[in-house]
C-alpha atoms as a PDB file:
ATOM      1  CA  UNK A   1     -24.932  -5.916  -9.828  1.00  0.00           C
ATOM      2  CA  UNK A   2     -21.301  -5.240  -8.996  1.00  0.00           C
ATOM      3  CA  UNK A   3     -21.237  -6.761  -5.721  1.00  0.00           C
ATOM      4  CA  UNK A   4     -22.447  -9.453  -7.434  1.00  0.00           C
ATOM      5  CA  UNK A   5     -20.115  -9.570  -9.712  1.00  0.00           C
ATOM      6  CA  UNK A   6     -17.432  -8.832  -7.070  1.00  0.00           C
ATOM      7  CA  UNK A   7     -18.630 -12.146  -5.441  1.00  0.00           C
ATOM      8  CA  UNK A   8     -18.397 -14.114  -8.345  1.00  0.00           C
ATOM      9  CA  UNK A   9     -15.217 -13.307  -8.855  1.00  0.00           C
ATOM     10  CA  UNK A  10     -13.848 -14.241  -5.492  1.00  0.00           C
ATOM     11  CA  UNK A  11     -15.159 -17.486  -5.861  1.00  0.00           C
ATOM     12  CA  UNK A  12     -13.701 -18.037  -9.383  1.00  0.00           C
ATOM     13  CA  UNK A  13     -10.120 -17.303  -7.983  1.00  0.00           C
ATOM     14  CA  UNK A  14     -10.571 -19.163  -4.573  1.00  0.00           C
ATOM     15  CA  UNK A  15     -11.606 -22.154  -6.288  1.00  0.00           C
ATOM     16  CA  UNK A  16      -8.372 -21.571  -8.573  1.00  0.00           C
ATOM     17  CA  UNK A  17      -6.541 -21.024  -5.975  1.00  0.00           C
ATOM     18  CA  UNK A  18      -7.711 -24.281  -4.506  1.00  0.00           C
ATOM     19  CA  UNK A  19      -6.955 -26.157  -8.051  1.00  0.00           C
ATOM     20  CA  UNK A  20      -3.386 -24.725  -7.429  1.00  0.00           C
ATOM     21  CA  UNK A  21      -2.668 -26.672  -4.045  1.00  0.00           C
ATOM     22  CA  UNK A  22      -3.719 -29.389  -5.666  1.00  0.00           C
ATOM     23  CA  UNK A  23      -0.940 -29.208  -8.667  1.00  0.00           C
ATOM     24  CA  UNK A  24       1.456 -28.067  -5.699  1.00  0.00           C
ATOM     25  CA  UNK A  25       1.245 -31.300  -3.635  1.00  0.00           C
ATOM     26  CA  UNK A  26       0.373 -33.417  -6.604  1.00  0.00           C
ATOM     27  CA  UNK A  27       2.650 -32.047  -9.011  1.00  0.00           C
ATOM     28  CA  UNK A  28       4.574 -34.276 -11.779  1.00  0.00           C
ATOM     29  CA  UNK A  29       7.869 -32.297 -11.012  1.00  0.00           C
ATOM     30  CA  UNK A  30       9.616 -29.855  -8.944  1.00  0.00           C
ATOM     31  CA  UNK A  31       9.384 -26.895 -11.817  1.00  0.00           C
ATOM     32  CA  UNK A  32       4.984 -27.300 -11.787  1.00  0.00           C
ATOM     33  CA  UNK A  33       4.952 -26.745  -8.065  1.00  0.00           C
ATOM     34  CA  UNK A  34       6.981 -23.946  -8.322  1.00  0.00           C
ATOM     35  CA  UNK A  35       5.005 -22.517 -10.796  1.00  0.00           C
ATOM     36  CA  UNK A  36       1.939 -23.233  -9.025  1.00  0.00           C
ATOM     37  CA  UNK A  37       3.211 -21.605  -5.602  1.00  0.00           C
ATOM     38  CA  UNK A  38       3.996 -18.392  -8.086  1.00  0.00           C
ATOM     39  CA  UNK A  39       0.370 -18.333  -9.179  1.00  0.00           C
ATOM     40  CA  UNK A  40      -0.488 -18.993  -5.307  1.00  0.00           C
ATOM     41  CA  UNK A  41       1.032 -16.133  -4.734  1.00  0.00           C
ATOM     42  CA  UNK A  42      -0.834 -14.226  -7.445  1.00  0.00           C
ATOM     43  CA  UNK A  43      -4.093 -15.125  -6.648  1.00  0.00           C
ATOM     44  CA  UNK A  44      -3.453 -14.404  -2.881  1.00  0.00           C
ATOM     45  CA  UNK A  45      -3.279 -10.488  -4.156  1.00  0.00           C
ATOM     46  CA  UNK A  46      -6.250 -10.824  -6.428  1.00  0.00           C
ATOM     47  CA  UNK A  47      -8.665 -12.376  -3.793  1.00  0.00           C
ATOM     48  CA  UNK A  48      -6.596  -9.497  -1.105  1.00  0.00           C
ATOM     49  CA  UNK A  49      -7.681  -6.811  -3.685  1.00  0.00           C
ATOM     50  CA  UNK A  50     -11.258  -7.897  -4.430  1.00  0.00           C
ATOM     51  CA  UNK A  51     -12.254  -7.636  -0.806  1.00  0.00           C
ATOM     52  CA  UNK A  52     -10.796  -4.580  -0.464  1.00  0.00           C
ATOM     53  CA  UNK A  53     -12.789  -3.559  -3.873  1.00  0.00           C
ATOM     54  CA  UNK A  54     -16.174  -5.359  -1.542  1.00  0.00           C
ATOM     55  CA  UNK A  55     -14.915  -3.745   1.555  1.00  0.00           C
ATOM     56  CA  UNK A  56     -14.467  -0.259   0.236  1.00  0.00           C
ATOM     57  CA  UNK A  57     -11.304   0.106   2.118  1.00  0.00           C
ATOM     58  CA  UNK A  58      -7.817   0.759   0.949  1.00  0.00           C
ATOM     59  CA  UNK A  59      -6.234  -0.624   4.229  1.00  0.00           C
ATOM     60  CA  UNK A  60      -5.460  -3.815   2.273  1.00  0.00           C
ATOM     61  CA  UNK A  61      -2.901  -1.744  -0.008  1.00  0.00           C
ATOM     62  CA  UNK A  62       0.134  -2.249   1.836  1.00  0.00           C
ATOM     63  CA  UNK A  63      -1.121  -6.305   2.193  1.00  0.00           C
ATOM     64  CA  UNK A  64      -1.202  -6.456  -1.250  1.00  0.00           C
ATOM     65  CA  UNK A  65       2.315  -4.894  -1.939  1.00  0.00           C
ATOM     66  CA  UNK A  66       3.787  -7.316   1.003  1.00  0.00           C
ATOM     67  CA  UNK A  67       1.911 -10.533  -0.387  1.00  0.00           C
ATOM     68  CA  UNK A  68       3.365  -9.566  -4.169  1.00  0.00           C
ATOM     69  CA  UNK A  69       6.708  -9.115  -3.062  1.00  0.00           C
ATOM     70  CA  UNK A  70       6.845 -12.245  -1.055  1.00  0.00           C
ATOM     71  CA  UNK A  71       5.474 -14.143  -3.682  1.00  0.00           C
ATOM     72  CA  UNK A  72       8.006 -12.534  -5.580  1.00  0.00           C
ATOM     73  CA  UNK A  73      11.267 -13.281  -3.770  1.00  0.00           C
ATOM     74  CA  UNK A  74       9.879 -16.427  -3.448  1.00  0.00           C
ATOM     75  CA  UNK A  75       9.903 -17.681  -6.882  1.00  0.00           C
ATOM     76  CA  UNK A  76      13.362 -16.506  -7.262  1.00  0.00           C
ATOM     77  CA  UNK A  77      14.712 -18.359  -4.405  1.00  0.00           C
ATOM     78  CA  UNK A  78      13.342 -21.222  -5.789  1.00  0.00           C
ATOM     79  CA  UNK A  79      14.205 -21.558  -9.488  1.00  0.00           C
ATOM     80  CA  UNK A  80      17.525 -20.377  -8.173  1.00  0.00           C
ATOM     81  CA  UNK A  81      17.644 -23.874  -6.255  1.00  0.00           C
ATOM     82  CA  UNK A  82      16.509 -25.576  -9.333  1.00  0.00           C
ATOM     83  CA  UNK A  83      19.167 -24.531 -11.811  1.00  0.00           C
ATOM     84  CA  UNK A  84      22.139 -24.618  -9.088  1.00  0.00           C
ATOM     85  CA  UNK A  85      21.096 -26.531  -6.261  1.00  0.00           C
ATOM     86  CA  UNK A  86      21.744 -23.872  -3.618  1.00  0.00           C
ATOM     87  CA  UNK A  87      19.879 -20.256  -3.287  1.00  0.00           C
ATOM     88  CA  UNK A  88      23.192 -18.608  -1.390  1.00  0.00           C
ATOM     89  CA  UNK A  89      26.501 -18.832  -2.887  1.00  0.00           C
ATOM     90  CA  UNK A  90      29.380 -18.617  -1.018  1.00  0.00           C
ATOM     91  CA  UNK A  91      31.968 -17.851  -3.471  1.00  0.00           C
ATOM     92  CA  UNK A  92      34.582 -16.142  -1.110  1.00  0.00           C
ATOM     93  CA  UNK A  93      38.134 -17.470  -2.201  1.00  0.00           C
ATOM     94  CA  UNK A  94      39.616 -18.432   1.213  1.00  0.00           C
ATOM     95  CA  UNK A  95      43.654 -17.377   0.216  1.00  0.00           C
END
């Protein structure tokens, strides 16, 4: 019953994950992809984590951290970019 359920699960969130490429190359504007390569990123470490759950392994652990941090960093470069239209600022007064 719970490897069933286990299953059912990983398909619910691949096929969401699936629906999310679709909203990131079809998207109406920049701020919905962005969003949708944020909850990319968070379904990467869900389906990551349910086959380690199906797997019985904790091997995928440090995966998981990596893929969240990523995903992190990630969506801070980006709305960065959006509200100034650069992610690196070079400030430095030049006197």
């Amino acid at each position: 019953m719970f490897q069933t359920i286990m299953n059912i699960s990983l398909f619910i969130v691949s096929i969401s994950t699936i629906l999310f490429i679709y909203r990131v190359v079809k998207g109406p504007t920049t701020p919905d992809r962005v969003v949708a390569l944020d909850a990319i990123g968070i379904n990467l470490v869900a389906i990551t984590a349910i086959l380690s759950v199906v797997l019985k392994t904790s091997a995928f652990l440090e995966v998981i951290l990596l893929i969240g941090i990523l995903a992190f960093i990630g969506t801070v470069a980006f709305s960065k970019y959006l509200e100034k239209g650069e992610i690196i600022e070079n400030d430095r007064d030049n006197h």
